[in-house]
Protein backbone atom coordinates (compact mmCIF):
# COMPACT_ATOMS: atom_id res chain seq x y z
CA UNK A 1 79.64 113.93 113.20
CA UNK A 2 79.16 116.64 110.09
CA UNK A 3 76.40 118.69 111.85
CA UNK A 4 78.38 118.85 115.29
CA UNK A 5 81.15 119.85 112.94
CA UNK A 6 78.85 122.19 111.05
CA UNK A 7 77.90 124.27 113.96
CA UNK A 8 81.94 124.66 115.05
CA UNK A 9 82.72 126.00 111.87
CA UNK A 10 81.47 128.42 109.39
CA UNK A 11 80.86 125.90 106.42
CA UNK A 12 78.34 124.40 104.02
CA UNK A 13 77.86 120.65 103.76
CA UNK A 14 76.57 118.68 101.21
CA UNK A 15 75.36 114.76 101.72
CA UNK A 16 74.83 112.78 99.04
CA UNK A 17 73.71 109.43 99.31
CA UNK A 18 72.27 107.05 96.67
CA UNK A 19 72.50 103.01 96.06
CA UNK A 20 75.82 101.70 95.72
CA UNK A 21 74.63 100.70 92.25
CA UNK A 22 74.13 104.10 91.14
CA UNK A 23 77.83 104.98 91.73
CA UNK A 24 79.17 102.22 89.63
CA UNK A 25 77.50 102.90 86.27
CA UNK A 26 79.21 104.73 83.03
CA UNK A 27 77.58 108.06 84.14
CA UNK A 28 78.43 108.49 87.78
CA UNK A 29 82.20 108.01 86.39
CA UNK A 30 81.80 110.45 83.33
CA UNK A 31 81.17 113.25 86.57
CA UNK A 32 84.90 112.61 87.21
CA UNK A 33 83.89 112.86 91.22
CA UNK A 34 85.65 110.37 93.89
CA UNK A 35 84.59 106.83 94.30
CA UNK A 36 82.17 106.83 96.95
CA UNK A 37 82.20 107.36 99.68
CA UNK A 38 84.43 110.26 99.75
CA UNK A 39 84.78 113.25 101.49
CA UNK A 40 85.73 116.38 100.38
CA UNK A 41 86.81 119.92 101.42
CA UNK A 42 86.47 122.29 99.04
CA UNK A 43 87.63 120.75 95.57
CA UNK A 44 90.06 118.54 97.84
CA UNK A 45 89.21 115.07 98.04
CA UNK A 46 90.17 113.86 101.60
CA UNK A 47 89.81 110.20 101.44
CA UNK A 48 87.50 108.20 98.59
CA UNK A 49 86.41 104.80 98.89
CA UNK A 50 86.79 104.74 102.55
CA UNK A 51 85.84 106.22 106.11
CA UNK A 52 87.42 109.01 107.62
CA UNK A 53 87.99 110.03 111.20
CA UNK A 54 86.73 112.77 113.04
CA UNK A 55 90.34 113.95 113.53
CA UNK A 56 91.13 113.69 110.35
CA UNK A 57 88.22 115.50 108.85
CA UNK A 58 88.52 118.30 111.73
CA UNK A 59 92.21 119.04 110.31
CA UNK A 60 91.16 119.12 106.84
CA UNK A 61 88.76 121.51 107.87
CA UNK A 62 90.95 123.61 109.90
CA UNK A 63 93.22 123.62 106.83
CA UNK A 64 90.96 125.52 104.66
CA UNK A 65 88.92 127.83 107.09
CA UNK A 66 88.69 129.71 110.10
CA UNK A 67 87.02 127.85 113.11
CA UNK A 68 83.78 130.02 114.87
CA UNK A 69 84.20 130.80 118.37
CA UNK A 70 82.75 128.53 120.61
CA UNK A 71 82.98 127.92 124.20
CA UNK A 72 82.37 123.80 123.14
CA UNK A 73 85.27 121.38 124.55
């Protein structure tokens, strides 16, 4: 979903993945960042500790930027 999403709009992505145990320690929490996974748009977290829809992540997106041109349906 995030590169199709990628090439609509004019926006960088980051994916981070590591073992689930490497998001529970003292550390990861000291980072102050969402429990995982998480999404988020700009310094907006969207949704933590859960999935997200492709709506939903398409409106956030629209929210905070303007959409490329694209003759895609």
């Amino acid at each position: 979903m995030m590169p199709r999403l990628g090439n609509r709009y004019d926006i960088e992505m980051e994916t981070i993945e590591k073992p689930k145990d490497e998001y529970m320690t003292d550390e990861y929490f000291e980072l102050d960042l969402p429990v995982a996974p998480a999404v988020m748009v700009g310094e907006e977290i969207i949704v933590e500790g859960s999935d997200i829809s492709r709506r939903k992540l398409e409106a956030a997106i629209k929210a905070n930027i303007n959409p490329i041109v694209t003759d895609e349906k």
